[in-house]
C-alpha atoms as a PDB file:
ATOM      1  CA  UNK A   1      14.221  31.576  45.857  1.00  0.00           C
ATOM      2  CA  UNK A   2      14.122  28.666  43.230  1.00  0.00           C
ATOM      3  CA  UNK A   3      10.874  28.693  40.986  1.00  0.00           C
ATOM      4  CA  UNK A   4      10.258  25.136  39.143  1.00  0.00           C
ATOM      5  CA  UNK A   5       8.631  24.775  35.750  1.00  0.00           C
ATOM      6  CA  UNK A   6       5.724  22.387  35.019  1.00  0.00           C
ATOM      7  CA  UNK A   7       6.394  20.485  31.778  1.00  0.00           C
ATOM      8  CA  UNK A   8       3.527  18.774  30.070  1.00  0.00           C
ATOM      9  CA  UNK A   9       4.301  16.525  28.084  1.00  0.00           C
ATOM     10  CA  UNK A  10       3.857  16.993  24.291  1.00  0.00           C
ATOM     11  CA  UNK A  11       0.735  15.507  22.506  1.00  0.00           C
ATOM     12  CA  UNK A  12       2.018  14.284  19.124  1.00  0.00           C
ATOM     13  CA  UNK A  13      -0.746  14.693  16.349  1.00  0.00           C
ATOM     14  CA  UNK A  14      -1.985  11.086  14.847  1.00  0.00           C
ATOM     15  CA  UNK A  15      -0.527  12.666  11.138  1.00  0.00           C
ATOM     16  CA  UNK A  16       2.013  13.741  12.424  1.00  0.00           C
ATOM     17  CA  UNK A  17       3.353  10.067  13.930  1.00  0.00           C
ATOM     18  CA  UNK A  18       2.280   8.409  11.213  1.00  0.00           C
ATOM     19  CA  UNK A  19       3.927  10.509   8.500  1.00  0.00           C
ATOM     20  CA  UNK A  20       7.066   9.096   8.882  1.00  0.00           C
ATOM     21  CA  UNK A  21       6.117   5.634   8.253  1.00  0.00           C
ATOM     22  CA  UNK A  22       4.494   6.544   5.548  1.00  0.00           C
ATOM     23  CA  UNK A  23       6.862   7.978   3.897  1.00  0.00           C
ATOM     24  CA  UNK A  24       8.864   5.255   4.033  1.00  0.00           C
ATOM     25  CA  UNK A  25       7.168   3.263   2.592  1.00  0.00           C
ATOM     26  CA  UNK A  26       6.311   5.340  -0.302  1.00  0.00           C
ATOM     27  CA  UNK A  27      10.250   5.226  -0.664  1.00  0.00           C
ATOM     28  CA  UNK A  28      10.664   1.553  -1.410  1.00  0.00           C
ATOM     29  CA  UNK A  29       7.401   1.739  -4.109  1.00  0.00           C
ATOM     30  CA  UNK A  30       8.252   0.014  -7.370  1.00  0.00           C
ATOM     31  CA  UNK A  31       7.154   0.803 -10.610  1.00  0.00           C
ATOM     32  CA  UNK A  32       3.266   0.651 -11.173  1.00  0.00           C
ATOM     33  CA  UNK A  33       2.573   0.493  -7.641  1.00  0.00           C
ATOM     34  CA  UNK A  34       0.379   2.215  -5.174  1.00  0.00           C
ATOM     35  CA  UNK A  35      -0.041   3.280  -1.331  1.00  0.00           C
ATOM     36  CA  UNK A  36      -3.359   3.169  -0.036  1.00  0.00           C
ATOM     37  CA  UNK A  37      -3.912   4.045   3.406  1.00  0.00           C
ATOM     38  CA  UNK A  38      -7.348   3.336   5.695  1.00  0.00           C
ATOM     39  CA  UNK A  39      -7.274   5.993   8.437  1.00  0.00           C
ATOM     40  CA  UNK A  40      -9.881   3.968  10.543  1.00  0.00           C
ATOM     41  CA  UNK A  41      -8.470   0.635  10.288  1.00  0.00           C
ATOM     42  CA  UNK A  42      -4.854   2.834   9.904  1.00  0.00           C
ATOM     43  CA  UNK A  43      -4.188  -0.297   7.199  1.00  0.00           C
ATOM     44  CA  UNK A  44      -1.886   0.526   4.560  1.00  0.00           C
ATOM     45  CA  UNK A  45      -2.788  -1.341   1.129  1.00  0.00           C
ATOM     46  CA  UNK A  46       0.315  -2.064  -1.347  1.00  0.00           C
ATOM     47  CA  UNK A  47      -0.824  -2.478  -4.913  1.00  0.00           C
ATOM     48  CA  UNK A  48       0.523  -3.885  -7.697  1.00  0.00           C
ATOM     49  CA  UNK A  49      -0.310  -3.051 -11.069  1.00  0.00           C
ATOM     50  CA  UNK A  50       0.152  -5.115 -14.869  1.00  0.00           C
ATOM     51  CA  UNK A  51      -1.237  -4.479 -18.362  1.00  0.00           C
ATOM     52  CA  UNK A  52      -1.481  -7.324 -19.684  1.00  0.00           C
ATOM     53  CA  UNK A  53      -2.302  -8.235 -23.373  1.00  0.00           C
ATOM     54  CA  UNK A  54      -5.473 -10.404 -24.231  1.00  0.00           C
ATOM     55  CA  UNK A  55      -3.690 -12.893 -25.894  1.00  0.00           C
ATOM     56  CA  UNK A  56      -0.907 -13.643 -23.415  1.00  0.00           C
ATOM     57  CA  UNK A  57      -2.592 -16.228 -21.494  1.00  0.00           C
ATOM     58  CA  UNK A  58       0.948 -17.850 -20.297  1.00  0.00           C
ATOM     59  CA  UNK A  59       2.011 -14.043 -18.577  1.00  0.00           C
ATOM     60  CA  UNK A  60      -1.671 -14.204 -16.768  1.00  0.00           C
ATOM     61  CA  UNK A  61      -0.902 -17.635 -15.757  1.00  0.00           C
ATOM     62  CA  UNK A  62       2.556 -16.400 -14.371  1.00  0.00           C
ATOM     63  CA  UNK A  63       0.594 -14.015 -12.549  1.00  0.00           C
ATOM     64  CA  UNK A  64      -2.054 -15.263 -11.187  1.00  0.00           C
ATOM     65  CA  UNK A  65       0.054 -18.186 -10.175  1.00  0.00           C
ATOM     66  CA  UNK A  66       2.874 -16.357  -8.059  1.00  0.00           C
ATOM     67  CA  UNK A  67       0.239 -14.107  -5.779  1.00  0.00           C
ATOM     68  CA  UNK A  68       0.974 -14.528  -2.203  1.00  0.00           C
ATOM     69  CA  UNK A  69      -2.237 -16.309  -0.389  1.00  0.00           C
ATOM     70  CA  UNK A  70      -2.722 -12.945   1.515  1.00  0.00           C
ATOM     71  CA  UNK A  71      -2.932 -11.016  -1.570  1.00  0.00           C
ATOM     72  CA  UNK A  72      -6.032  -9.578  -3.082  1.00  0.00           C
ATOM     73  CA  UNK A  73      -6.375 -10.287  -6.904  1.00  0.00           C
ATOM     74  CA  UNK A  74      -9.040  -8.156  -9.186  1.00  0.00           C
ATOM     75  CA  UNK A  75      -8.636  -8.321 -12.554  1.00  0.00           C
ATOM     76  CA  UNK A  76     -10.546  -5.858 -14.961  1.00  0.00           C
ATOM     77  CA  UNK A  77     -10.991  -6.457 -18.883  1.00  0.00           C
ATOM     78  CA  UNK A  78     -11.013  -3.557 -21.223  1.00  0.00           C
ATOM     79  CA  UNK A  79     -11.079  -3.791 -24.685  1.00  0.00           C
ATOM     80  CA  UNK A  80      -7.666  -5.366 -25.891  1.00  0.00           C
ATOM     81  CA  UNK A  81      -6.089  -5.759 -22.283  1.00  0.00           C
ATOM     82  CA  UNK A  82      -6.606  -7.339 -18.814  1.00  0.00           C
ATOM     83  CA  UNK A  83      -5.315  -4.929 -15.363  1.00  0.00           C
ATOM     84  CA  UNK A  84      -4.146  -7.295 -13.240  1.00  0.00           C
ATOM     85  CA  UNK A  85      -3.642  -5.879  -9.793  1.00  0.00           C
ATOM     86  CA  UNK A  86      -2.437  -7.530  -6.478  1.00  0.00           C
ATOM     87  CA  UNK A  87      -3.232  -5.964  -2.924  1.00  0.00           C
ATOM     88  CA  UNK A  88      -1.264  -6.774  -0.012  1.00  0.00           C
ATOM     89  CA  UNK A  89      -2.044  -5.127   3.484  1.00  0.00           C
ATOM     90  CA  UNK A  90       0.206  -3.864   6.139  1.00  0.00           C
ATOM     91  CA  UNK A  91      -0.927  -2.732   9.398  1.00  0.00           C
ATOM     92  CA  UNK A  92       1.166   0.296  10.984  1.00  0.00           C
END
């Protein structure tokens, strides 16, 4: 007498799949950049960060002027310095 075994097959947990991806990309960050990931829209945000000093209108210029047309720009003022930071979104 042979007796077979039902095998069901194995629900993967959302985190779980996306962890992996993730990760690498977290891997391949550069210096003064951030992951942001959007759970509901599962959109992963690259951002790009510069400190740039009040006076240096020509590195603003270099900046503003090489963002990719799909790239969000803010740019905040504090006291001697502007943050410039770039936002590009990946969906996984």
């Amino acid at each position: 007498m042979t007796t077979s075994t039902t095998v069901y097959p194995y629900e993967l947990d959302p985190a779980e799949v996306l962890a992996d991806p993730l990760a690498q990309i977290c891997a391949q960050l550069r210096p003064f950049q951030t992951l942001e990931y959007d759970p509901k829209t599962r959109v992963v945000s690259i951002v790009t960060e510069w400190l740039v000093p009040g006076g240096d209108t020509a590195k603003m210029t270099q900046l503003l002027a090489h963002r990719g047309d799909d790239e969000k720009l803010t740019v905040r003022r504090f006291a001697d310095n502007y943050k410039i930071s770039l936002a590009r979104r990946l969906r996984i």
